[in-house]
Protein backbone atom coordinates (compact mmCIF):
# COMPACT_ATOMS: atom_id res chain seq x y z
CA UNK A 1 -4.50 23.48 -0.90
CA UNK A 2 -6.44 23.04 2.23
CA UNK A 3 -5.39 24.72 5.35
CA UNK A 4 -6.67 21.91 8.04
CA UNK A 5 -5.60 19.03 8.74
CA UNK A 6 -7.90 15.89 8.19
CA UNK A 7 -8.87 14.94 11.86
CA UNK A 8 -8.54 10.95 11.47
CA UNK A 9 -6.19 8.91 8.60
CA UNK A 10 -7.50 5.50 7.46
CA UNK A 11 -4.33 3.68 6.88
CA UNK A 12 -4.27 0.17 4.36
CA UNK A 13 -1.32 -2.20 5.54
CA UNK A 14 -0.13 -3.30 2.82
CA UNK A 15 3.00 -5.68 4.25
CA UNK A 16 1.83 -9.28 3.82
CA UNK A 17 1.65 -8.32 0.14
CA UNK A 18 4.05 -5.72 -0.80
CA UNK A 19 6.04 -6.64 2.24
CA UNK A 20 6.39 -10.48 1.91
CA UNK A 21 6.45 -10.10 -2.23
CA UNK A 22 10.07 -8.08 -1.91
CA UNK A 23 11.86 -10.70 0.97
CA UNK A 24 14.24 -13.41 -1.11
CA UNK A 25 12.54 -15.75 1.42
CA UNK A 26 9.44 -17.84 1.12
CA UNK A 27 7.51 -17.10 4.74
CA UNK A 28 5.50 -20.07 5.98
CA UNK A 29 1.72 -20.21 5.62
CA UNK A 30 1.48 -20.02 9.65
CA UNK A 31 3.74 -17.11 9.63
CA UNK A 32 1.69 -14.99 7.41
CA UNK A 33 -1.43 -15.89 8.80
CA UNK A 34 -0.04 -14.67 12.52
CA UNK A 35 1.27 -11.84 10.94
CA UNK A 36 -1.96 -10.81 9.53
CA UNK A 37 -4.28 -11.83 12.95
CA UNK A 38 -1.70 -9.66 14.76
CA UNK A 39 -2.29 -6.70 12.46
CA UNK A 40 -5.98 -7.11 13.60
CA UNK A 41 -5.11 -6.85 16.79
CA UNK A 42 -3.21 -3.62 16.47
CA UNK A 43 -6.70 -1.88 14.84
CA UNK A 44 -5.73 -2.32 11.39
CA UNK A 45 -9.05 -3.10 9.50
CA UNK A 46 -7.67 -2.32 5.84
CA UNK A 47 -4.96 -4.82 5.07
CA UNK A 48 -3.85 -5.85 1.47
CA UNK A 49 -2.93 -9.55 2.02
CA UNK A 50 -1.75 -10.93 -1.33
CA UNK A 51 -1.37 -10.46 -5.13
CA UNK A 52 -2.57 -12.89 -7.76
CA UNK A 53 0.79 -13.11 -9.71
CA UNK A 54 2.44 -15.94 -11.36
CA UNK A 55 3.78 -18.36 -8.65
CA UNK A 56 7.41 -18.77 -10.91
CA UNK A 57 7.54 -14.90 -10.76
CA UNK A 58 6.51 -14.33 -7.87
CA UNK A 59 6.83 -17.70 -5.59
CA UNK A 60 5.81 -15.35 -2.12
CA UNK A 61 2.45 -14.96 -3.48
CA UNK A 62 1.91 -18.66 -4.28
CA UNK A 63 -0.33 -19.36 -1.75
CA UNK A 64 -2.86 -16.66 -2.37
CA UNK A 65 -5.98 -18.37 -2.18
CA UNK A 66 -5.11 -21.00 0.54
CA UNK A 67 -3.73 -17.79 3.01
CA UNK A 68 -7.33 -16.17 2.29
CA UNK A 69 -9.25 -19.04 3.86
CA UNK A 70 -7.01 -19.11 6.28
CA UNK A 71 -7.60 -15.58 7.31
CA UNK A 72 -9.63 -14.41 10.28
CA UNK A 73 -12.66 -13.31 8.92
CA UNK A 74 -14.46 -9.71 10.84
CA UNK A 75 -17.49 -7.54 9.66
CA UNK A 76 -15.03 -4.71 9.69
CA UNK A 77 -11.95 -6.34 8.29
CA UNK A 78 -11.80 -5.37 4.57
CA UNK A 79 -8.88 -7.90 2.93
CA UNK A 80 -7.37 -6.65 -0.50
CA UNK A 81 -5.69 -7.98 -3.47
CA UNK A 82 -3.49 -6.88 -6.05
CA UNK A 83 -4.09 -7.88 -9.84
CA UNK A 84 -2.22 -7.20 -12.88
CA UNK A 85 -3.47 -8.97 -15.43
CA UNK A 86 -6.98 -11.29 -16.48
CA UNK A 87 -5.98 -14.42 -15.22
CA UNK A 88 -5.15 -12.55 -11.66
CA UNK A 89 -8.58 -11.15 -11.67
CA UNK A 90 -10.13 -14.16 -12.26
CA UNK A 91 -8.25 -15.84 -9.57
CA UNK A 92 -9.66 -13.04 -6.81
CA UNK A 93 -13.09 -13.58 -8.38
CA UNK A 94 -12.95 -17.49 -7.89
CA UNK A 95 -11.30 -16.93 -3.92
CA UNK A 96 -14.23 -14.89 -3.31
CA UNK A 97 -12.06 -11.74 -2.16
CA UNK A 98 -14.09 -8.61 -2.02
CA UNK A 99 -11.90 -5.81 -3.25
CA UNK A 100 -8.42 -5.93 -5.73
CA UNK A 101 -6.13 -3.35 -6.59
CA UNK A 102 -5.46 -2.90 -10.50
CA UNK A 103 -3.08 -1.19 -11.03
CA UNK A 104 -1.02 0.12 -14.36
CA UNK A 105 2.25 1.80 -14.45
CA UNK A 106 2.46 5.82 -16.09
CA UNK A 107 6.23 4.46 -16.98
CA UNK A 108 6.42 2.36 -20.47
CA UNK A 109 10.14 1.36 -19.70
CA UNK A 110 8.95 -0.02 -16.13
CA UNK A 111 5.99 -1.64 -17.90
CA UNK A 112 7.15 -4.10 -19.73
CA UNK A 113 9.41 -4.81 -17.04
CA UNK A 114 7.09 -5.43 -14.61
CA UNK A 115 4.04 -6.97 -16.37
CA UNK A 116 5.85 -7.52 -19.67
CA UNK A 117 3.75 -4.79 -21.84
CA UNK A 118 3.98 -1.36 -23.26
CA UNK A 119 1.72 1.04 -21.48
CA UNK A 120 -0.76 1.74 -23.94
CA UNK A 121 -1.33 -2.30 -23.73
CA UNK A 122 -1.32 -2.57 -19.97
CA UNK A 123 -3.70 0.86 -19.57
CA UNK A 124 -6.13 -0.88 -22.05
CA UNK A 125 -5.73 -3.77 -20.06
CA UNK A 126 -6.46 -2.44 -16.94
CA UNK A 127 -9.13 -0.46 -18.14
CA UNK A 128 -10.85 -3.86 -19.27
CA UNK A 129 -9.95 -4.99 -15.88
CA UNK A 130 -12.05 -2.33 -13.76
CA UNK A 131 -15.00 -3.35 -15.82
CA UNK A 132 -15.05 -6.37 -14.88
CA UNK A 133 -13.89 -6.44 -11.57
CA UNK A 134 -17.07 -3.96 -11.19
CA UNK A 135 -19.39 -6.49 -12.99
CA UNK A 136 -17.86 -9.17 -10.88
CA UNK A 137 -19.54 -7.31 -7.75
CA UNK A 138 -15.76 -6.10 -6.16
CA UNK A 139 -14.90 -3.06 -4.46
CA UNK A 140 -11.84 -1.67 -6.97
CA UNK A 141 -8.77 0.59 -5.64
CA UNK A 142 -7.17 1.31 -9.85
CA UNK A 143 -3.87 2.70 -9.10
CA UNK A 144 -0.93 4.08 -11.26
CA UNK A 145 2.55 2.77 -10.51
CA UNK A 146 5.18 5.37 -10.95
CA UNK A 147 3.19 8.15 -10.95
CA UNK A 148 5.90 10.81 -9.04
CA UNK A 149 8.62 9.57 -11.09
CA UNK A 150 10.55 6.27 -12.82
CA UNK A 151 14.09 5.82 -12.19
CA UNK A 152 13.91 4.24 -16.01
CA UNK A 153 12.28 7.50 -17.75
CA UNK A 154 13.24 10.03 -14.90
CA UNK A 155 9.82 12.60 -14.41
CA UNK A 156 6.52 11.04 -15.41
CA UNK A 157 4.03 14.19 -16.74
CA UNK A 158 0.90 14.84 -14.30
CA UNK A 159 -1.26 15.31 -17.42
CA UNK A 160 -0.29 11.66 -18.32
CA UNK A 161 -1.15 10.06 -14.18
CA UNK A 162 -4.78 12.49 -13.82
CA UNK A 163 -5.92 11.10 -17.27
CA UNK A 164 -4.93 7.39 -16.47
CA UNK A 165 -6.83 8.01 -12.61
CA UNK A 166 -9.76 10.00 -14.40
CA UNK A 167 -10.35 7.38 -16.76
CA UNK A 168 -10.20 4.43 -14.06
CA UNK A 169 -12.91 6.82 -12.37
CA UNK A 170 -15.30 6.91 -15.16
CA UNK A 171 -15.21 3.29 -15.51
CA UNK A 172 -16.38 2.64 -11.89
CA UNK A 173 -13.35 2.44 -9.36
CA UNK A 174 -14.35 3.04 -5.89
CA UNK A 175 -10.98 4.96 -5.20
CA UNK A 176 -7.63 5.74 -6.96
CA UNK A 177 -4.29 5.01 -5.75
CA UNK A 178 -1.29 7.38 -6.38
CA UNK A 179 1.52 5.05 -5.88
CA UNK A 180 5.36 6.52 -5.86
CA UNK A 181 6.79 2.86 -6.66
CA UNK A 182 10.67 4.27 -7.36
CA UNK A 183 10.20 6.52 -4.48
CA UNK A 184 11.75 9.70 -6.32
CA UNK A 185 8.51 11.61 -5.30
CA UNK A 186 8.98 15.04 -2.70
CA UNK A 187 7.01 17.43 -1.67
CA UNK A 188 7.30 19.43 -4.59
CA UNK A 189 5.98 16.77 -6.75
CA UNK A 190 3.36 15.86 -3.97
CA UNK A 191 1.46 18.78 -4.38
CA UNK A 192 2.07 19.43 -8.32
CA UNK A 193 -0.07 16.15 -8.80
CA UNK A 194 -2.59 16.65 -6.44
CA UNK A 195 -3.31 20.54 -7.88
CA UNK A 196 -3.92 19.06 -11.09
CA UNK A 197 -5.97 15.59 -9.47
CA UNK A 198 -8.22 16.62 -6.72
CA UNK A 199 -10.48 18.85 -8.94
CA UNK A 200 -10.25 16.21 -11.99
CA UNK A 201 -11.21 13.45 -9.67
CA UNK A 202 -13.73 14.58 -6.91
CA UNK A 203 -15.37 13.61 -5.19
CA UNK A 204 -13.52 9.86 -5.64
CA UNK A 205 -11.75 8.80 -2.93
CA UNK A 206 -7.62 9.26 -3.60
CA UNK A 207 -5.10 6.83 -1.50
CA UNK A 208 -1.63 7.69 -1.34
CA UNK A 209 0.96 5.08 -1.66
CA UNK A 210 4.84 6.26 -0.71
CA UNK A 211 8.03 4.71 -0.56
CA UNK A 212 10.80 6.09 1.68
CA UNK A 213 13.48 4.93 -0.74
CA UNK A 214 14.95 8.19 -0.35
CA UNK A 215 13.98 9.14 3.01
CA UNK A 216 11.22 11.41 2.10
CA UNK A 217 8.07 9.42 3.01
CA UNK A 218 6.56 10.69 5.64
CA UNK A 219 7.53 14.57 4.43
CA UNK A 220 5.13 13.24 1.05
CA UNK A 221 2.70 12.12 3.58
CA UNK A 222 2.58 15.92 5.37
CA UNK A 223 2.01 17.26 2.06
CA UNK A 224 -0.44 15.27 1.11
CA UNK A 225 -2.51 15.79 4.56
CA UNK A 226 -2.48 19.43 3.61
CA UNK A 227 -4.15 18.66 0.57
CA UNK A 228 -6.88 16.96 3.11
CA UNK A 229 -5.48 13.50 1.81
CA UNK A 230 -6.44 10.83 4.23
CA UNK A 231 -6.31 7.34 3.38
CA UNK A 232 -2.53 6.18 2.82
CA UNK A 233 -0.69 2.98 2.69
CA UNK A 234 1.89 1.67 5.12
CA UNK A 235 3.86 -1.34 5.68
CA UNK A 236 5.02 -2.85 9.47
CA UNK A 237 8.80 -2.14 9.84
CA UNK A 238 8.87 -0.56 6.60
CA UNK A 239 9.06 -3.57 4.56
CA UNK A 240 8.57 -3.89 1.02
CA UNK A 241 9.38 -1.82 -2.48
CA UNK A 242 9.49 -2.89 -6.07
CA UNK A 243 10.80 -6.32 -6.55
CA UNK A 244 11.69 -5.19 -10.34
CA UNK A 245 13.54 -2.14 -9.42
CA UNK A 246 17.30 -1.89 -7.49
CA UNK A 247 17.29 0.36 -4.81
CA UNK A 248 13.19 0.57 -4.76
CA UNK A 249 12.75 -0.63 -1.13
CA UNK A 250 11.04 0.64 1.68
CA UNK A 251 7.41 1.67 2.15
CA UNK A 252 6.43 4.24 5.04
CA UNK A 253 6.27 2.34 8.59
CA UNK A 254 3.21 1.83 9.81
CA UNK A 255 3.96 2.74 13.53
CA UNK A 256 6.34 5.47 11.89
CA UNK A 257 3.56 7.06 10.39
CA UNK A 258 0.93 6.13 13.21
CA UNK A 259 3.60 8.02 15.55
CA UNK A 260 4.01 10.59 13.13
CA UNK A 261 0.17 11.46 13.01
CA UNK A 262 -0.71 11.19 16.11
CA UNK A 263 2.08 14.19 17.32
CA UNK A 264 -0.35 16.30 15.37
CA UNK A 265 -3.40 14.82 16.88
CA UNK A 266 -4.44 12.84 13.74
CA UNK A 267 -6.26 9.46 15.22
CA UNK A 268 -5.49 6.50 12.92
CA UNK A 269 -7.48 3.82 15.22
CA UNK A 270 -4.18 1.74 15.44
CA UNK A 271 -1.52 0.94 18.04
CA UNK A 272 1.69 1.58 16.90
CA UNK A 273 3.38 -0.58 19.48
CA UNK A 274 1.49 -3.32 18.54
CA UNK A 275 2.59 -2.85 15.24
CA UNK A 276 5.87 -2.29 15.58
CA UNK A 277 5.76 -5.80 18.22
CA UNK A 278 4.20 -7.85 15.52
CA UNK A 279 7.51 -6.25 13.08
CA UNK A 280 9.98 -7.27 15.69
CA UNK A 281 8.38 -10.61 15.91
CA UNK A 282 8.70 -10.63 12.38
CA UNK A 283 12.29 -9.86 12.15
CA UNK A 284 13.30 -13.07 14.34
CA UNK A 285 12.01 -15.24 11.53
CA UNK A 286 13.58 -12.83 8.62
CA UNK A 287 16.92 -12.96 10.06
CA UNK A 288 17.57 -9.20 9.56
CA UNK A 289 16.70 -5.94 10.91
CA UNK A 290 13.56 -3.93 9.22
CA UNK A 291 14.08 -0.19 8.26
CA UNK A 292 11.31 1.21 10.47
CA UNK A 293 12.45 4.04 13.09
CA UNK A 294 9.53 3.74 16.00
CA UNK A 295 10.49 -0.13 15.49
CA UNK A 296 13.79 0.68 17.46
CA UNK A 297 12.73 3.02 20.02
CA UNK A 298 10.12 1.11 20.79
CA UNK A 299 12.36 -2.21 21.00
CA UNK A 300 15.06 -0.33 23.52
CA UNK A 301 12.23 0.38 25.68
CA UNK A 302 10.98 -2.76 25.81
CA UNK A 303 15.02 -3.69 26.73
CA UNK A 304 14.40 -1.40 29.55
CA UNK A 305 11.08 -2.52 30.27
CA UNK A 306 9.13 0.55 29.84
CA UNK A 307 6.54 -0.26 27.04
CA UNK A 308 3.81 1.20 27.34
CA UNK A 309 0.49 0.61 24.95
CA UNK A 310 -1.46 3.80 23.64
CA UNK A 311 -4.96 4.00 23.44
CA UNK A 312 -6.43 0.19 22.64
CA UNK A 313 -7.47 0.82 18.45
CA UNK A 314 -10.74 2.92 18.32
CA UNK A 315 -9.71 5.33 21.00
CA UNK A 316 -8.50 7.86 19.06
């Protein structure tokens, strides 16, 4: 365990994919394509925008490639996609995106629910999936879903989640991605994985991806900054989860955790209120309130008119 804090956190938005996949609704083209410029705006310049899914499963993502040349496009704007299977792959490949997420779930039960095969299929899968990505010229985040617990199979083994991330290393991925989809990791479990991970895995890149499901998000975030973790996903207002498990929503805010780093002087490059104006802007169209906490402060100031923007993104 390290006993400083990292001095800046790159954080990937990940809300116009795992955001807009979880809503019931189908958001308009324009609305996405706002959402995303605004995200710009705030600093963010690591934003996954879609997944390559099927559009019956998953009718949010329908529009994958036609948002993508929609997007603005900025030397230091680095769009993502997620890919579960082939046929998704080939899909990024053909829309000319420059870096996917693969990703496999450590949980057989959650699996074949959400990609309709048994682990050992979907890690050999996925494995076949790196390599070519790689070939195919991308930059390649290979995650593991479920890795600090499945609400299907309760506690996942660490042995199990370092071997998955160590193999996705040897084949080429240019970082890993520890993702707690059920959001049943703590603290505890936090730093039980990364004992066993950071040694197996350096010096490759490792990208934390928690859910607050149970209100522990940001206290998985500390622990993971004392293990000199610092690139992490974050969703505006919170949105998003696991569209295939109950009770699985809720990523880490992005102007929660923006506010939440900066009281210990940790720059992230981004302006939270921003962030949190695009969410609010957001809500109007959703027709409901968003889980984020900084989200509410910030919109009874602005009620009292007393927002205030920090540092314009690049300050910090």
């Amino acid at each position: 365990m390290k006993t400083d804090l990292p001095r800046k956190v790159t954080l990937t938005e990940v809300g116009p994919r795992d955001g807009f996949q979880f809503e019931t609704q189908v958001l308009p083209i324009d609305v996405k394509v706002d959402v995303v410029a605004d995200l710009v705006a705030a600093g963010l310049r690591h934003i996954q925008v879609v997944s390559f899914v099927h559009p019956e499963r998953v009718p949010q993502m329908a529009d994958a490639e036609t948002l993508l040349h929609r997007l603005p496009r900025l030397p230091d704007v680095f769009y993502n996609g997620l890919v579960l299977n082939e046929r998704g792959l080939e899909r990024a490949l053909s829309a000319g995106l420059p870096s996917v997420e693969i990703s496999v779930s450590a949980s057989d039960t959650h699996s074949r629910r959400n990609v309709n095969r048994s682990f050992d299929a979907a890690l050999l899968q996925g494995c076949g999936m790196v390599q070519t990505a790689k070939q195919g010229g991308l930059h390649v985040r290979a995650g593991v879903q479920c890795a600090l617990g499945c609400v299907y199979e309760g506690e996942v083994a660490v042995e199990r989640v370092v071997t998955m991330l160590t193999r996705f290393r040897d084949l080429g991925a240019d970082a890993v991605v520890v993702s707690d989809t059920t959001g049943m990791g703590s603290p505890v479990s936090v730093k039980r994985l990364l004992d066993r991970l950071l040694p197996a895995i350096h010096p490759l890149p490792v990208i934390l991806h928690l859910h607050d499901t149970r209100g522990t998000g940001l206290v998985n975030m500390l622990a993971g900054l004392e293990y000199g973790i610092d690139r992490f996903d974050t969703s505006l207002g919170g949105m998003g989860g696991c569209p295939f498990i109950a009770g699985a929503a809720g990523n880490i805010a992005t102007e929660d955790a923006v506010y939440f780093l900066e009281t210990m002087g940790i720059a992230t490059g981004v302006d939270r209120v921003r962030v949190a104006e695009c969410a609010l802007k957001l809500e109007a169209v959703l027709g409901r309130q968003l889980p984020g906490k900084m989200l509410r402060v910030i919109q009874a100031s602005g009620k009292n008119g007393q927002i205030s923007h920090c540092n314009p993104p690049g300050n910090g």
